[in-house]
Protein backbone atom coordinates (compact mmCIF):
# COMPACT_ATOMS: atom_id res chain seq x y z
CA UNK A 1 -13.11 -7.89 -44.92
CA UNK A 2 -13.48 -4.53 -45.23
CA UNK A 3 -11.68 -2.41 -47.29
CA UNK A 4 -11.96 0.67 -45.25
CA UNK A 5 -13.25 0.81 -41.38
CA UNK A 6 -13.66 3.90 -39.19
CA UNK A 7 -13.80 3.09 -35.63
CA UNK A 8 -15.28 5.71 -32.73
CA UNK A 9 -13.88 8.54 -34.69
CA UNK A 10 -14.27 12.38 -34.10
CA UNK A 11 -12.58 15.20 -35.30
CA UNK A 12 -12.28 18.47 -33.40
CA UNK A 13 -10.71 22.12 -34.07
CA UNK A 14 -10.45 22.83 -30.54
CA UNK A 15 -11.47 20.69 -27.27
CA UNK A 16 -15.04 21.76 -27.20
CA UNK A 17 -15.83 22.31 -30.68
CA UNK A 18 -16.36 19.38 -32.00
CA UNK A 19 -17.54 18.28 -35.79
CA UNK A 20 -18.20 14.83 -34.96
CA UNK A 21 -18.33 12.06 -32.48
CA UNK A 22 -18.55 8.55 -32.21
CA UNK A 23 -18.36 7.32 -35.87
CA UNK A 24 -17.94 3.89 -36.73
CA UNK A 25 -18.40 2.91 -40.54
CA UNK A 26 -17.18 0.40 -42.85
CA UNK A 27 -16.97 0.46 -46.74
CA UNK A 28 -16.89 -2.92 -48.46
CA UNK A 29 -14.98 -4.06 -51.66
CA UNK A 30 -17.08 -2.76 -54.52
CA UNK A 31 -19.56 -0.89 -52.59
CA UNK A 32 -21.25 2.71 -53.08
CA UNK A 33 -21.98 5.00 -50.53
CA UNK A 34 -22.86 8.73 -50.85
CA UNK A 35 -22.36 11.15 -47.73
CA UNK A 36 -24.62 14.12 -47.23
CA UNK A 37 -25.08 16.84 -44.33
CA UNK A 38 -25.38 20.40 -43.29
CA UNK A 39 -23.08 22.85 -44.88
CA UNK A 40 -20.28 22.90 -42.41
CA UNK A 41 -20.61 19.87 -40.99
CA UNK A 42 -17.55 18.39 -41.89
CA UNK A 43 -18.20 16.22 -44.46
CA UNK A 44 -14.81 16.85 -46.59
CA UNK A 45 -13.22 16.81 -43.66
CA UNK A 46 -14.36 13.32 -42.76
CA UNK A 47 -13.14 12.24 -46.43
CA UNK A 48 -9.79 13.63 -45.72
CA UNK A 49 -9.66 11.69 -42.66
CA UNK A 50 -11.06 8.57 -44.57
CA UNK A 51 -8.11 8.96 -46.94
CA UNK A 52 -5.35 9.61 -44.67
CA UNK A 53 -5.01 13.04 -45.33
CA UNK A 54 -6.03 13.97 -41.82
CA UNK A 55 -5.58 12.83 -38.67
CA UNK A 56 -8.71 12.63 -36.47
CA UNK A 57 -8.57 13.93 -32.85
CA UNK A 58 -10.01 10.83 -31.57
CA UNK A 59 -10.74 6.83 -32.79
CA UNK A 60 -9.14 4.42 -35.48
CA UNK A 61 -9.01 4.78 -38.95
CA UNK A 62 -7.79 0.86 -40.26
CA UNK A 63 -7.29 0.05 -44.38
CA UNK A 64 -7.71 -3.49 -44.95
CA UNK A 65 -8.13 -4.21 -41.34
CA UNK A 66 -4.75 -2.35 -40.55
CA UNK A 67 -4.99 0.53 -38.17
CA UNK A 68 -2.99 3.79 -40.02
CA UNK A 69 -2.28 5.66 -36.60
CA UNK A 70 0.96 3.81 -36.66
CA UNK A 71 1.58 4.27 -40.46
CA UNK A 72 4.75 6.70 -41.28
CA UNK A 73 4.63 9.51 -43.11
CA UNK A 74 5.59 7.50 -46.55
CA UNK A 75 3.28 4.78 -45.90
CA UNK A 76 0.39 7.28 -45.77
CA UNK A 77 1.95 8.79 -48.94
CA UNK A 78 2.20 5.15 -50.69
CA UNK A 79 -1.45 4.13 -49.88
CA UNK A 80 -2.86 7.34 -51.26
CA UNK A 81 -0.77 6.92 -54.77
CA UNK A 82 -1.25 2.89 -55.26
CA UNK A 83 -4.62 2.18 -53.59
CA UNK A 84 -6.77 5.45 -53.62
CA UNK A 85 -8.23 7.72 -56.16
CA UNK A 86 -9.55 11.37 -56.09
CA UNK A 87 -11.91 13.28 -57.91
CA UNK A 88 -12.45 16.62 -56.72
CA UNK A 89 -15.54 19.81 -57.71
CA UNK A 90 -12.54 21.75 -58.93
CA UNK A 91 -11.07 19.13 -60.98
CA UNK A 92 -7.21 20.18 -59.97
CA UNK A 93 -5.77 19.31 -63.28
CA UNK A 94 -2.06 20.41 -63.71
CA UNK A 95 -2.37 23.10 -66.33
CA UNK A 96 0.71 22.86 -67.91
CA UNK A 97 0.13 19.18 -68.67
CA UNK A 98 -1.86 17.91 -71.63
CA UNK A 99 -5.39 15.63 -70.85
CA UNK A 100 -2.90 12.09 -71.77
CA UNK A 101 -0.28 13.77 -69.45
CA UNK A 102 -2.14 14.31 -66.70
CA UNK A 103 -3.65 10.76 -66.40
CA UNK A 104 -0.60 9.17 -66.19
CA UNK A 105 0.17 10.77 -63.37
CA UNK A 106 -0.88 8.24 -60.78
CA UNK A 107 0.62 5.56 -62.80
CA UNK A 108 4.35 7.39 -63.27
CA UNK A 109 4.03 8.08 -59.46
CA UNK A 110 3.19 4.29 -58.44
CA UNK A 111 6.31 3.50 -60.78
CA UNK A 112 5.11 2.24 -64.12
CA UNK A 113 7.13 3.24 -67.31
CA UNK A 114 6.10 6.01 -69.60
CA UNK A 115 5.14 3.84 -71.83
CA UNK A 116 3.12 1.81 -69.94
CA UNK A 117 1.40 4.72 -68.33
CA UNK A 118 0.98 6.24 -71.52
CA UNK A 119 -1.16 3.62 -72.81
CA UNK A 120 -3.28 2.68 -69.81
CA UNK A 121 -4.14 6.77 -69.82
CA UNK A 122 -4.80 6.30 -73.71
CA UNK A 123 -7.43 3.76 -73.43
CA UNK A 124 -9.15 5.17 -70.49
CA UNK A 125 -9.08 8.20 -71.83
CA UNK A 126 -10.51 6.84 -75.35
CA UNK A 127 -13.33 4.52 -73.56
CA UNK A 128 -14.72 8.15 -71.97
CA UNK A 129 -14.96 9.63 -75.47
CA UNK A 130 -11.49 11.88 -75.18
CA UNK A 131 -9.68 10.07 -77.79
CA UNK A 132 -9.45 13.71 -79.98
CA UNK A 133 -8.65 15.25 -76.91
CA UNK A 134 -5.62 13.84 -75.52
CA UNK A 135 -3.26 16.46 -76.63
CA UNK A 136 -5.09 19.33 -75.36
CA UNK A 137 -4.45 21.53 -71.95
CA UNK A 138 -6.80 21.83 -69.29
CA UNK A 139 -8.06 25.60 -70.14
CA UNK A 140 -9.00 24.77 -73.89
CA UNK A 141 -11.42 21.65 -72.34
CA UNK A 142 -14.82 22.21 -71.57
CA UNK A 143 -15.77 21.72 -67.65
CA UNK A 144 -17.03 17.77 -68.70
CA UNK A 145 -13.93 17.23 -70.64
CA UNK A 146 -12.17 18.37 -67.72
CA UNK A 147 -14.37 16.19 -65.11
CA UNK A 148 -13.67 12.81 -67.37
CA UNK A 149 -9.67 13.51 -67.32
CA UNK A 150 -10.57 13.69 -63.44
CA UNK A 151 -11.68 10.73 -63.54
CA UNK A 152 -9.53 8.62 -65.73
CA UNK A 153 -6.77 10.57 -63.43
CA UNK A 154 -8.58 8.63 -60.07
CA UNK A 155 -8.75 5.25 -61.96
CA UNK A 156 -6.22 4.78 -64.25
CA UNK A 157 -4.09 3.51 -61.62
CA UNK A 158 -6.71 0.52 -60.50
CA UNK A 159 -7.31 2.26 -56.93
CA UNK A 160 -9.28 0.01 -54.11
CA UNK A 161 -11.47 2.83 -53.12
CA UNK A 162 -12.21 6.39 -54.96
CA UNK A 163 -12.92 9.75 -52.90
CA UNK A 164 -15.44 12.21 -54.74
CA UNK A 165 -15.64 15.61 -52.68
CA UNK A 166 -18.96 17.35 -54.86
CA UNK A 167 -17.49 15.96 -58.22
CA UNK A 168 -20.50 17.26 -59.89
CA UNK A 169 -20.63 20.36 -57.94
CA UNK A 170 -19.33 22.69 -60.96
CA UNK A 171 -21.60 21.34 -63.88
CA UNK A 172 -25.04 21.44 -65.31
CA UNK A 173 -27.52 19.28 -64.37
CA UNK A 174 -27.20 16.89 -67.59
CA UNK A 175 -23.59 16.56 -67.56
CA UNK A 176 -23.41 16.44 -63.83
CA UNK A 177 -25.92 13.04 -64.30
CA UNK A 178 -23.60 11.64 -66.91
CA UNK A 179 -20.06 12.66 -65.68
CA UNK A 180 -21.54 10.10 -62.17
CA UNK A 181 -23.14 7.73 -64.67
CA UNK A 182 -19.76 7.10 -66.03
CA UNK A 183 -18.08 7.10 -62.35
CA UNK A 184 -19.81 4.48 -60.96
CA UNK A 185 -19.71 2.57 -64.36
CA UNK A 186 -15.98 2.55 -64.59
CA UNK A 187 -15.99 1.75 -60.63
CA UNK A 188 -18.55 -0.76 -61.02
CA UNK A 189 -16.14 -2.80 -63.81
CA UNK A 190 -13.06 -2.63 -61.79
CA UNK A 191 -15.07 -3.53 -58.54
CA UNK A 192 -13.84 -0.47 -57.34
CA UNK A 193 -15.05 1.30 -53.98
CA UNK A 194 -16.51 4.60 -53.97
CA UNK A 195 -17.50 7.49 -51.71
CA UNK A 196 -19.02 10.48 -52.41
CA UNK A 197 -19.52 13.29 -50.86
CA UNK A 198 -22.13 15.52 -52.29
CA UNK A 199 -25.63 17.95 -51.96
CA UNK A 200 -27.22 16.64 -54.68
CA UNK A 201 -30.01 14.46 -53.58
CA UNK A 202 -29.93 12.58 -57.43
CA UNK A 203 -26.11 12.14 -57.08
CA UNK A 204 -26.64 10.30 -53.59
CA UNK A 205 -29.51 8.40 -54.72
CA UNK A 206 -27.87 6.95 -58.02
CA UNK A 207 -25.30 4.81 -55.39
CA UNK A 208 -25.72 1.85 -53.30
CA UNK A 209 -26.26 3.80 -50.04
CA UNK A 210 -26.90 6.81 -48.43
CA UNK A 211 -25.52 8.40 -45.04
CA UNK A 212 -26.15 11.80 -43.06
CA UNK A 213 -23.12 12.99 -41.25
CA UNK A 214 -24.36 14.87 -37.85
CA UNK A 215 -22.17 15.87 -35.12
CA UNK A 216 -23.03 12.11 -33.15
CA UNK A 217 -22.00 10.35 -36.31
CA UNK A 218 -23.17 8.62 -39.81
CA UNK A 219 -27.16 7.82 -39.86
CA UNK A 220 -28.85 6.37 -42.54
């Protein structure tokens, strides 16, 4: 079964302007796949879609073989905080919020204790070297401090599938290698789904597959 399936989707901004056509895909438990294309093409758009944070103009969109287009507004909202994790270029860590504070974010939203949120941040946060850092604030981290809290933040909560929109877009080349290294070795562990959408042609070819969003759909 698959854990995410896109069925004869497009997305459109107006009735004859459209990004995409036609696109069927399907992401399985534990798999890897990178999306590239043209600037423009609507490649963050199709992860918003993937995620439920958009609505395409035409096709299915089903999570665990469940079509969404019936979904409420809250079950949207309860998918995205118990089964999904982000990790975004710009990081969007709350800056008033310490490194430990803003990993437990997912888990205080999905209803876990303080305490118990508290300590599943902790050790994620010590297994990707922050354990001296927990305390600090976003704007006293470097930008691959800042990029691991990210990503404890997406996985702390044991999602089913991760988003990535450029999560490497905004540091150097060696940190940008290790900062995915450690992505798809944390998601790797927990048998975790990922997609990623990215320029780099060494992010896309360090996952499991590879597909090119044009305006007729995902190629290989």
């Amino acid at each position: 079964m698959a854990v995410l399936s896109l069925i004869s989707v497009g997305h459109a901004y107006a009735s004859d302007e459209w990004l995409f056509q036609g696109l069927d895909f399907e992401l399985a438990q534990g798999e890897h796949v990178a999306i590239q294309g043209t600037s423009g093409c609507g490649k963050s758009t199709l992860l918003n879609i993937m995620a439920g944070l958009e609505v395409p103009s035409r096709g299915e969109v089903c999570w665990s073989d469940q079509p969404t287009s019936a979904w409420t507004a809250e079950r949207r909202r309860a998918c995205r905080q118990s089964e999904m994790g982000f990790v975004f270029q710009a990081f969007h860590l709350l800056p008033h919020l310490s490194a430990l504070q803003n990993v437990m974010v997912p888990c205080l939203l999905g209803g876990q204790s303080g305490p118990t949120s508290a300590a599943a941040a902790r050790s994620l946060l010590c297994d990707l070297g922050m354990q001296k850092r927990l305390d600090a604030k976003p704007t006293s981290l470097s930008g691959g401090e800042q990029q691991r809290v990210a990503l404890a933040r997406a996985l702390v909560h044991h999602p089913k599938v991760v988003f990535a929109d450029e999560p490497t877009g905004n540091l150097d080349t060696t940190t940008a290698a290790n900062t995915l290294g450690l992505l798809i070795e944390l998601c790797t562990a927990r048998q975790t789904s990922l997609v990623v959408v990215t320029h780099s042609d060494d992010a896309a070819q360090a996952m499991g597959r590879t597909l090119h969003l044009t305006p007729q759909g995902l190629v290989s």
